[in-house]
N, C-alpha and C. Protein backbone atom coordinates (compact mmCIF):
# COMPACT_ATOMS: atom_id res chain seq x y z
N UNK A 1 7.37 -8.11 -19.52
CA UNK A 1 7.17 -7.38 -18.29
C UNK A 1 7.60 -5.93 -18.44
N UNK A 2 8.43 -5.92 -19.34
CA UNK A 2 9.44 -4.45 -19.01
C UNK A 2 7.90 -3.21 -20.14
N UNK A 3 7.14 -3.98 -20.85
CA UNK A 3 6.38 -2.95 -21.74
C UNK A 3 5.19 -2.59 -20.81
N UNK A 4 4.70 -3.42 -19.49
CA UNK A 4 3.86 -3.21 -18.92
C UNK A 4 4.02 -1.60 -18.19
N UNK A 5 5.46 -1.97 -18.11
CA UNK A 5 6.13 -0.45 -16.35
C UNK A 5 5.98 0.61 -17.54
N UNK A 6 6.12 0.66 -18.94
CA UNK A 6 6.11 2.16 -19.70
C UNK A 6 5.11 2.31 -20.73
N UNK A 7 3.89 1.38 -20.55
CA UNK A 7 2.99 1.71 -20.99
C UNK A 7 2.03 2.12 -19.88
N UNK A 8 1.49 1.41 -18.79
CA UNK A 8 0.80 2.16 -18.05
C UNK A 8 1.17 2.34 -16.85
N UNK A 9 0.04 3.75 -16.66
CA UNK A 9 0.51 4.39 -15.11
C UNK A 9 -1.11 4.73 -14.71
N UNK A 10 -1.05 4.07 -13.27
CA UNK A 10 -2.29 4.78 -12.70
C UNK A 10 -1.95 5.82 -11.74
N UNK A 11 -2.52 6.59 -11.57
CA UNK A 11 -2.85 7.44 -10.63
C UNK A 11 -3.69 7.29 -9.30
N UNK A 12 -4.11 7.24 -8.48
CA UNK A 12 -4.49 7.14 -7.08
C UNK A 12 -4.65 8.26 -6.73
N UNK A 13 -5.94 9.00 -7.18
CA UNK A 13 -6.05 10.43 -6.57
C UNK A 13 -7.00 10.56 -4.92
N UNK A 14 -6.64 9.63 -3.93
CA UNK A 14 -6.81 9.12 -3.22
C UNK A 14 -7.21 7.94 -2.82
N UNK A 15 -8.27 7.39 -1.86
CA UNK A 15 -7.89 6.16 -1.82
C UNK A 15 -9.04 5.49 -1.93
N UNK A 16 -10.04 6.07 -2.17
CA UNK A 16 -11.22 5.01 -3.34
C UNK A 16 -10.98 4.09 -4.63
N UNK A 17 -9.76 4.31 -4.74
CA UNK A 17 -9.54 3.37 -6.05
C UNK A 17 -8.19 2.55 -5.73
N UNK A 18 -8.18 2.40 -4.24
CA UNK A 18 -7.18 1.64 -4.29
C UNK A 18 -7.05 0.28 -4.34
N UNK A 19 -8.29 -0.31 -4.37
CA UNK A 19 -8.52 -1.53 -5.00
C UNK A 19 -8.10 -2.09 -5.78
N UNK A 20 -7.84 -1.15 -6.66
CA UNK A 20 -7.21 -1.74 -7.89
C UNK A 20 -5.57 -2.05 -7.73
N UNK A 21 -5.07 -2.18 -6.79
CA UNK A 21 -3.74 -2.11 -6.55
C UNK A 21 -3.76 -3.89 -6.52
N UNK A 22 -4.48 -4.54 -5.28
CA UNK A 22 -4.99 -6.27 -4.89
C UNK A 22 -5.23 -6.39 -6.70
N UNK A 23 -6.14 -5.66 -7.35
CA UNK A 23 -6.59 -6.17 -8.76
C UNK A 23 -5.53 -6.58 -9.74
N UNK A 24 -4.67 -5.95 -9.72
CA UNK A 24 -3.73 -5.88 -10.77
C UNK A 24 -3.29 -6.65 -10.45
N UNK A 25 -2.63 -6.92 -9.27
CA UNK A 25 -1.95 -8.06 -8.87
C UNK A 25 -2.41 -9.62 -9.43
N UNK A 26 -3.71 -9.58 -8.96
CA UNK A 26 -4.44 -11.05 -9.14
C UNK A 26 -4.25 -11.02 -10.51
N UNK A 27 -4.90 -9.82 -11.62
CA UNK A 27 -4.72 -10.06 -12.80
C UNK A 27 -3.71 -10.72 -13.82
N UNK A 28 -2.13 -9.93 -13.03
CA UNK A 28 -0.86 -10.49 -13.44
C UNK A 28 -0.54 -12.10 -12.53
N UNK A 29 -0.83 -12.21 -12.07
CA UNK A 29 -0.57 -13.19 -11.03
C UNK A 29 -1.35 -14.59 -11.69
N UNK A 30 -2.82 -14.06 -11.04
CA UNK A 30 -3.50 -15.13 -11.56
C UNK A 30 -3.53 -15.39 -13.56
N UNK A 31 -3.84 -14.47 -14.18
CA UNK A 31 -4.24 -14.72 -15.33
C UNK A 31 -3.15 -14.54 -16.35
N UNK A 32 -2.53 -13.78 -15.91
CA UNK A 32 -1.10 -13.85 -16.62
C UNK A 32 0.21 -14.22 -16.49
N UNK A 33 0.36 -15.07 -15.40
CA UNK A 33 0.98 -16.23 -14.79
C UNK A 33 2.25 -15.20 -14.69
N UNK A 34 2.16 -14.40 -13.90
CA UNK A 34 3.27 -13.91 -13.61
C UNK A 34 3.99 -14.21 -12.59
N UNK A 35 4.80 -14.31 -11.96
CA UNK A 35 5.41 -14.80 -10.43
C UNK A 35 4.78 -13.43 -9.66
N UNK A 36 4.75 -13.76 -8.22
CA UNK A 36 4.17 -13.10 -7.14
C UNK A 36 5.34 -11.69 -7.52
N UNK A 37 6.87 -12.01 -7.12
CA UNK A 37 7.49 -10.74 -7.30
C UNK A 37 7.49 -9.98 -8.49
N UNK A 38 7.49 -10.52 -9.69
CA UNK A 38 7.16 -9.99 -11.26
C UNK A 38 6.17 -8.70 -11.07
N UNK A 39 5.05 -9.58 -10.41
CA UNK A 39 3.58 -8.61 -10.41
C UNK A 39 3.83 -7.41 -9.44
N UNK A 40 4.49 -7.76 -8.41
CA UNK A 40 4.95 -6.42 -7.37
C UNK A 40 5.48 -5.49 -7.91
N UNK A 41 6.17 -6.09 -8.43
CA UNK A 41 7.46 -4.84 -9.26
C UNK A 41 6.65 -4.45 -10.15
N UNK A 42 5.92 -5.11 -11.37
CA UNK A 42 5.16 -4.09 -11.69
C UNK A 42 3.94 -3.68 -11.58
N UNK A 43 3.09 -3.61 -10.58
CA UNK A 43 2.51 -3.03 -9.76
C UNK A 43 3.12 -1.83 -8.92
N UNK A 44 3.98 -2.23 -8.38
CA UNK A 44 4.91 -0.93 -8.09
C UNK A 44 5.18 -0.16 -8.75
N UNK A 45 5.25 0.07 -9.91
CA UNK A 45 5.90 1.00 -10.90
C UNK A 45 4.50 1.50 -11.94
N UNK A 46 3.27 1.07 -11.76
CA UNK A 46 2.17 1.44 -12.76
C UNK A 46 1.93 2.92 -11.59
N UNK A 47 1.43 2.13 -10.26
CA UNK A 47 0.75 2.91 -9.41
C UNK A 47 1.44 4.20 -9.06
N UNK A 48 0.85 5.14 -8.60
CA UNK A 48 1.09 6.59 -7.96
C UNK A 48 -0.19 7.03 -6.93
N UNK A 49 0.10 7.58 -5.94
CA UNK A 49 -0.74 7.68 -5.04
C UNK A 49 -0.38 9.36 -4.65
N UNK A 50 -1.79 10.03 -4.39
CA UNK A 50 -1.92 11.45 -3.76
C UNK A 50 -2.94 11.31 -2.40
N UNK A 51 -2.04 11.71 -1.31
CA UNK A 51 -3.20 11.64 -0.14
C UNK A 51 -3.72 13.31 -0.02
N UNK A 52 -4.96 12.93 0.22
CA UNK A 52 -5.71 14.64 0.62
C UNK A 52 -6.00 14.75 1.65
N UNK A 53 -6.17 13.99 2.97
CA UNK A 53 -6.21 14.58 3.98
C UNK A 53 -5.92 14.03 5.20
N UNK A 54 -5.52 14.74 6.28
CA UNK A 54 -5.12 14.42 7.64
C UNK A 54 -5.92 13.51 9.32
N UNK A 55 -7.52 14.07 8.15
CA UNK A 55 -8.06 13.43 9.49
C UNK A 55 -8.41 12.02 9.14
N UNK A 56 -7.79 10.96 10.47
CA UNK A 56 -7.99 9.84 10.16
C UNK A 56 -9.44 9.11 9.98
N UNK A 57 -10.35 9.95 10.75
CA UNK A 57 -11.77 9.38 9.93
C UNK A 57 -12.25 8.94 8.17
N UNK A 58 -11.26 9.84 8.12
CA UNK A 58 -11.49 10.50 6.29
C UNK A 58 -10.60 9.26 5.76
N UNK A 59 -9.47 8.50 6.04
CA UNK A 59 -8.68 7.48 5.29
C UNK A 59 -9.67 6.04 5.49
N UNK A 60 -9.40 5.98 4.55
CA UNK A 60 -10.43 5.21 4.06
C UNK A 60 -10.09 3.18 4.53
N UNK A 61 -10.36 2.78 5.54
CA UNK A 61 -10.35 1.05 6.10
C UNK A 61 -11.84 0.13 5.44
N UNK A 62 -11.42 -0.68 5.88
CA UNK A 62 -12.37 -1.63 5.36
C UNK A 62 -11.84 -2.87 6.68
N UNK A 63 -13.36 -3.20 6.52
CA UNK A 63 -12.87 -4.45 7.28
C UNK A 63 -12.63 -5.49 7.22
N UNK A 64 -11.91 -6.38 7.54
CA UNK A 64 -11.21 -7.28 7.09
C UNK A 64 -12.20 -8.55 6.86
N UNK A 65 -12.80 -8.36 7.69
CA UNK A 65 -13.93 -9.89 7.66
C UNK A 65 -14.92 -9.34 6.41
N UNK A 66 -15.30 -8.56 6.01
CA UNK A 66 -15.97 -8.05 4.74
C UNK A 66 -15.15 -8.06 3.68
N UNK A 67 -14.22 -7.67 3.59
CA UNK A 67 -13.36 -7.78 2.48
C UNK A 67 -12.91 -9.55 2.05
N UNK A 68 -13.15 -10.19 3.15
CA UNK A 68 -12.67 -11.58 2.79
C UNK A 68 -13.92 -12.27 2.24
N UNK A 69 -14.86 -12.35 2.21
CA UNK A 69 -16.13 -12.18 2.22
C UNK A 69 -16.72 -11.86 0.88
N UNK A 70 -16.32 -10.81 0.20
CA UNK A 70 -16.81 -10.22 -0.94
C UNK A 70 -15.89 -10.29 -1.82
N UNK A 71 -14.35 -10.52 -1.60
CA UNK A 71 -12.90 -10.59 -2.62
C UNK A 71 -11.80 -11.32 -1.43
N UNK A 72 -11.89 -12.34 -1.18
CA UNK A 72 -11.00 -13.25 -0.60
C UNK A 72 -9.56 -12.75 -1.23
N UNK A 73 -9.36 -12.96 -2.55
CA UNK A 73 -8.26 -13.34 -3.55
C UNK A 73 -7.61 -12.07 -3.53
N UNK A 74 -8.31 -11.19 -3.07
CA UNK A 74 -7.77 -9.00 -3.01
C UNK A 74 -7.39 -9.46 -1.75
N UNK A 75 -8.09 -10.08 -0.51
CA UNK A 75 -7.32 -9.75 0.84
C UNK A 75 -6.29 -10.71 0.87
N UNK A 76 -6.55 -12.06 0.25
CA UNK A 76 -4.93 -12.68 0.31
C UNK A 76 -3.53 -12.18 -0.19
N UNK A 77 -4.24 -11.53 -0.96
CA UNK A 77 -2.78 -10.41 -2.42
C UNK A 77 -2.20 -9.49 -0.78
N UNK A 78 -3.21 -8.60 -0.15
CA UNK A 78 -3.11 -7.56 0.85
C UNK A 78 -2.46 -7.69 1.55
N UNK A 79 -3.04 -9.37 2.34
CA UNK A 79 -2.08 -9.83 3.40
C UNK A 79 -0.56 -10.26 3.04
N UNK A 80 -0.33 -10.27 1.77
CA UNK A 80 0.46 -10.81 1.46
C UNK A 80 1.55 -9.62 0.97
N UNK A 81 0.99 -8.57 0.56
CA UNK A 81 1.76 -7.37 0.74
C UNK A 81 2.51 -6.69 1.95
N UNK A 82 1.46 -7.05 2.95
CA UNK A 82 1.54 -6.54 4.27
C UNK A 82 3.00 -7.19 5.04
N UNK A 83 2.45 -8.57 4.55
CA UNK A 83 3.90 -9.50 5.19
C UNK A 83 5.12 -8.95 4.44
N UNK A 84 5.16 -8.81 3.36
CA UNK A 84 6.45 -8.30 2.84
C UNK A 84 7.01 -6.94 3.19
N UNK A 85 5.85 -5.88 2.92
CA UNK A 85 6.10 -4.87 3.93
C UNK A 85 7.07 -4.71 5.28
N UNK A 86 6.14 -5.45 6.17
CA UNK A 86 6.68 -5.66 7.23
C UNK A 86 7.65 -6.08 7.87
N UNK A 87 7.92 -7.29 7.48
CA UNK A 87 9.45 -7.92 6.77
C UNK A 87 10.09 -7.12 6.55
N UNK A 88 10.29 -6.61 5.27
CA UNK A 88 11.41 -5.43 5.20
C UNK A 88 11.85 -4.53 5.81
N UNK A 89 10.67 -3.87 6.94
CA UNK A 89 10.51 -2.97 8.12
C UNK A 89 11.37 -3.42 9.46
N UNK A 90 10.91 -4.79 9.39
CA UNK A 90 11.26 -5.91 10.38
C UNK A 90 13.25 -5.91 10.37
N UNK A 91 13.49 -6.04 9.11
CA UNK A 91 15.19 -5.94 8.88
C UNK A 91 15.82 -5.09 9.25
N UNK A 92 15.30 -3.75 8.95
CA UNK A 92 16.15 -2.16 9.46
C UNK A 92 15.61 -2.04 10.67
N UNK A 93 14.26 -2.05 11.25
CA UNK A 93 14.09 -2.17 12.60
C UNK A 93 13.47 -2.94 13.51
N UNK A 94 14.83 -4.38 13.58
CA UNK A 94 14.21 -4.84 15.12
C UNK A 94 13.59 -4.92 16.09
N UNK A 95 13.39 -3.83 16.28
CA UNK A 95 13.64 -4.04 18.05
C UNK A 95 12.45 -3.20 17.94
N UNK A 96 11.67 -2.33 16.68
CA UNK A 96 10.45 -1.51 17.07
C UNK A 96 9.32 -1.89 16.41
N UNK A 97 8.84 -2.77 17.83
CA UNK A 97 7.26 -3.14 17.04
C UNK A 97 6.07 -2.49 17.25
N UNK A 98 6.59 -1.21 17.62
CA UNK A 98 5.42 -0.15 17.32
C UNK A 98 5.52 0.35 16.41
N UNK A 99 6.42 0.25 15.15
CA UNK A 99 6.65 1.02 14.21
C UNK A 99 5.78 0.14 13.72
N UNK A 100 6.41 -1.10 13.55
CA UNK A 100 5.62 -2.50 12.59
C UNK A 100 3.66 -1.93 12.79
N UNK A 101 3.58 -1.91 13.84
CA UNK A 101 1.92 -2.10 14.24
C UNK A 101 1.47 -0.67 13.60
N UNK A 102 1.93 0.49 13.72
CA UNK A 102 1.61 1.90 13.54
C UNK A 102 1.33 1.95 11.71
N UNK A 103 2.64 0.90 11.38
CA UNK A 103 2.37 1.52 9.89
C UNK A 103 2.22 -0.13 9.07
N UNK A 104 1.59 -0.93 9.50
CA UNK A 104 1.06 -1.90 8.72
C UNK A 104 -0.22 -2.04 8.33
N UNK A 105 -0.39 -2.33 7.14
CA UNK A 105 -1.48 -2.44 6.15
C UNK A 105 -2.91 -2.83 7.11
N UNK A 106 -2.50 -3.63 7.76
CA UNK A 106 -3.74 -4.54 8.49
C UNK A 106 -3.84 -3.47 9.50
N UNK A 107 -5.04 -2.77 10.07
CA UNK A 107 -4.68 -2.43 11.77
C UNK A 107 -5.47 -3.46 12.34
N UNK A 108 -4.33 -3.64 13.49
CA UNK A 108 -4.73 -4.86 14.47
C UNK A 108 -6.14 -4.02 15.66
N UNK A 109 -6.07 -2.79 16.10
CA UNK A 109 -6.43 -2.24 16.86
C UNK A 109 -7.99 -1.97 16.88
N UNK A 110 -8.23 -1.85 15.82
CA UNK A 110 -9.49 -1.62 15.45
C UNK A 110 -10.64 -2.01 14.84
N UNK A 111 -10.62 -3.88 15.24
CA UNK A 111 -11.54 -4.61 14.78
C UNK A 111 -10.91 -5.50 13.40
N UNK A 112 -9.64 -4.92 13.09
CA UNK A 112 -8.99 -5.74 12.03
C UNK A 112 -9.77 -4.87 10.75
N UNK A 113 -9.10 -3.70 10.13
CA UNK A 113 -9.87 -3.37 8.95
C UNK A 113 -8.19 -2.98 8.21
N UNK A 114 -8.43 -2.98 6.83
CA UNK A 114 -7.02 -2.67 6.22
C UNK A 114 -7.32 -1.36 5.76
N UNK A 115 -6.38 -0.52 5.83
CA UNK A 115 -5.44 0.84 5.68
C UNK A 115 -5.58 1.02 4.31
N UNK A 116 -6.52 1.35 3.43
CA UNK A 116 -6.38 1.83 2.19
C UNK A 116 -5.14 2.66 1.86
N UNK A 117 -5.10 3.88 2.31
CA UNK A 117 -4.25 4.55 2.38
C UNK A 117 -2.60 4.21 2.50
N UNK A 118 -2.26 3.17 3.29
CA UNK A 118 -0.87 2.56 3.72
C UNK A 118 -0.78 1.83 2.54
N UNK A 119 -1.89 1.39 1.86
CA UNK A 119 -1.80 0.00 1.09
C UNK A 119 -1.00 0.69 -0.30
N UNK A 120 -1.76 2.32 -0.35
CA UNK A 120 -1.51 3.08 -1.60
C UNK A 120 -0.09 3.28 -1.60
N UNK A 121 0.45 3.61 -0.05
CA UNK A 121 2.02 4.23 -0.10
C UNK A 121 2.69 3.30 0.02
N UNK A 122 2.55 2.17 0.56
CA UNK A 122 3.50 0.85 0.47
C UNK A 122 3.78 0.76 -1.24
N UNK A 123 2.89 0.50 -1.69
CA UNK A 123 2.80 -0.26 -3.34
C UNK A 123 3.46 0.71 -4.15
N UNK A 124 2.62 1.83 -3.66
CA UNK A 124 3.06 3.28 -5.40
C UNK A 124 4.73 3.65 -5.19
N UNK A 125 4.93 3.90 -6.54
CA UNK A 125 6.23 3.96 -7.01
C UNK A 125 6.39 5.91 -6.69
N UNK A 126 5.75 6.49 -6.52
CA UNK A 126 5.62 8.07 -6.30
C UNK A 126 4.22 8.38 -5.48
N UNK A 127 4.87 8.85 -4.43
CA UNK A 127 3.28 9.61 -3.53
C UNK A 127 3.56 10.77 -2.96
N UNK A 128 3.11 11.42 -3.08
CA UNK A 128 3.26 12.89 -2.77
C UNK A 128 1.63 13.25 -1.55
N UNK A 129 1.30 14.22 -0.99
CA UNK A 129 0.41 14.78 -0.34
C UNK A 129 -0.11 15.94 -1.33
N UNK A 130 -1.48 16.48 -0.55
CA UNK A 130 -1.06 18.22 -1.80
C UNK A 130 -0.91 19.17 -0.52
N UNK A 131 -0.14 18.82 0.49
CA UNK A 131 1.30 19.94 0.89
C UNK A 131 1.85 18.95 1.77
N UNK A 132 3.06 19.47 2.31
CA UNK A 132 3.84 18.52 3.44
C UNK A 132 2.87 18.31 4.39
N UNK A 133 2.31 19.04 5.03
CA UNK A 133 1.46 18.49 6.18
C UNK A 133 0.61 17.29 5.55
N UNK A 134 0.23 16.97 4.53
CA UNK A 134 -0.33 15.85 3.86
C UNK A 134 0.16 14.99 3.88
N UNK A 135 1.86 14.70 3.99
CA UNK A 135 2.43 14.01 3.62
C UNK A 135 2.58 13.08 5.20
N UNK A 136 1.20 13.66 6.18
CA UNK A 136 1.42 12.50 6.88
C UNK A 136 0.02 12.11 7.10
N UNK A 137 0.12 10.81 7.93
CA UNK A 137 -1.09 10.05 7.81
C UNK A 137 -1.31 9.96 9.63
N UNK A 138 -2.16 9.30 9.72
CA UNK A 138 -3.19 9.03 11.10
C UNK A 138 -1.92 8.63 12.22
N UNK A 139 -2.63 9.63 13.32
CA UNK A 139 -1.49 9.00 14.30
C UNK A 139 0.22 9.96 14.44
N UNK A 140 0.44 10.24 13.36
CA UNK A 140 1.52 11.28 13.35
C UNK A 140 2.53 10.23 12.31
N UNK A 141 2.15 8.84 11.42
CA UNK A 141 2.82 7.51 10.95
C UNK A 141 3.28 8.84 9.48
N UNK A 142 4.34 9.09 9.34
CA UNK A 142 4.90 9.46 8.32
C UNK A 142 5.10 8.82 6.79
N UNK A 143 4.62 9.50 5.93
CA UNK A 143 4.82 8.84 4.85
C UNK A 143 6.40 8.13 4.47
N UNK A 144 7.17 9.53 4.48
CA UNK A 144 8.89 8.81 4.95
C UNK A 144 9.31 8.15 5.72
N UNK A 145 8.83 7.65 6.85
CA UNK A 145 8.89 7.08 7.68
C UNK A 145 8.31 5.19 7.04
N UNK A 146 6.94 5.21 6.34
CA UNK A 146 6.99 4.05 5.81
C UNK A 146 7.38 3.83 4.83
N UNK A 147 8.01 4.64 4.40
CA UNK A 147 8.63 4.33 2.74
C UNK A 147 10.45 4.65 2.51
N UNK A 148 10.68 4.93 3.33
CA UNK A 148 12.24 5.38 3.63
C UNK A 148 13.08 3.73 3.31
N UNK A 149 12.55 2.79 3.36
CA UNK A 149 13.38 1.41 3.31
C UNK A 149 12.88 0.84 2.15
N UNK A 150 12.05 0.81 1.26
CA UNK A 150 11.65 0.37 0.21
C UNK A 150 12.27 0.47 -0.97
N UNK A 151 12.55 0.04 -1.68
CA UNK A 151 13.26 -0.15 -2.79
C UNK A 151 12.68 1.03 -3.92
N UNK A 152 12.86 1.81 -4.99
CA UNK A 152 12.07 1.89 -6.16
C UNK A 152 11.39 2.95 -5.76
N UNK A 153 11.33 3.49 -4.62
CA UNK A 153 9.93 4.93 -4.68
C UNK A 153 10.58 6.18 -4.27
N UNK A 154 10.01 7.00 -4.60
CA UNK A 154 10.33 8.37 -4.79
C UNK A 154 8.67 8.80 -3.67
N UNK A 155 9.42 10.01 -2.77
CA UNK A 155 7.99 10.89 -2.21
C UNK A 155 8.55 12.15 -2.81
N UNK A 156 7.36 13.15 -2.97
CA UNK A 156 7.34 14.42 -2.88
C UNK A 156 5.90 14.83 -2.42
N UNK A 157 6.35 16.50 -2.03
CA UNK A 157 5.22 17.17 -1.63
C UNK A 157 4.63 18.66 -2.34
């Protein structure tokens, strides 16, 4: 495990390729019998994510009933990120389940489509914007704000 985190690193130069985040997972998971947390951790540590822009039209969802549909095994990995996510969110803050809803992978609000973008900053081990005002996402949901409790990641801008 430990040659996987210092041999490769992807990049995420936004969020068309964030697919490959669910991929890797299944890959280590399913085919290389890794345990669910094994593959997180390193999945966490390959990925890096850059967001480019502010308007939320532009971040890139998918919908959930299509995605289950065409890659079941990517939205179970997702949902399954999401729960852990959230969970951990869930520990430092109780009592705010608008935080939970604002910055979880899934949005409930809008027909059920998942957050490319959230999916990139939850997972990547480094995400930066290309300036601070980048460094936030739809809604006013702060990148520090979802990544401030996570174990392992570094932001810059």
């Amino acid at each position: 495990m430990t040659t996987w985190r210092t041999k490769i690193a992807i990049h995420l130069n936004d969020t068309h390729p964030v697919l490959s985040i669910p991929e890797l997972m299944r890959l280590l998971i399913d085919e290389h019998k890794f345990s669910w947390d094994e593959a997180f951790e390193v999945t966490c540590q390959v990925f890096s994510y850059t967001n480019h822009t502010l308007m939320s039209e532009a971040l890139e969802t998918w919908p959930v009933d299509m995605l289950g549909k065409i890659l079941p095994r990517h939205l179970q990995i997702i949902f399954e990120i999401n729960d852990y996510f959230l969970k951990t969110l869930q520990e430092q803050y109780p009592n705010d389940t608008d935080l939970l809803s604002r910055t979880s992978i899934i949005d409930e609000s809008n027909g059920r489509r998942v957050r490319m973008a959230w999916l990139a900053v939850v997972v990547s081990h480094k995400v930066n914007g290309v300036s601070e005002l980048h460094s936030r996402l739809d809604g006013g949901v702060t990148v520090c704000r979802i990544r401030q409790n996570l174990p392992n990641c570094a932001l810059s801008t």
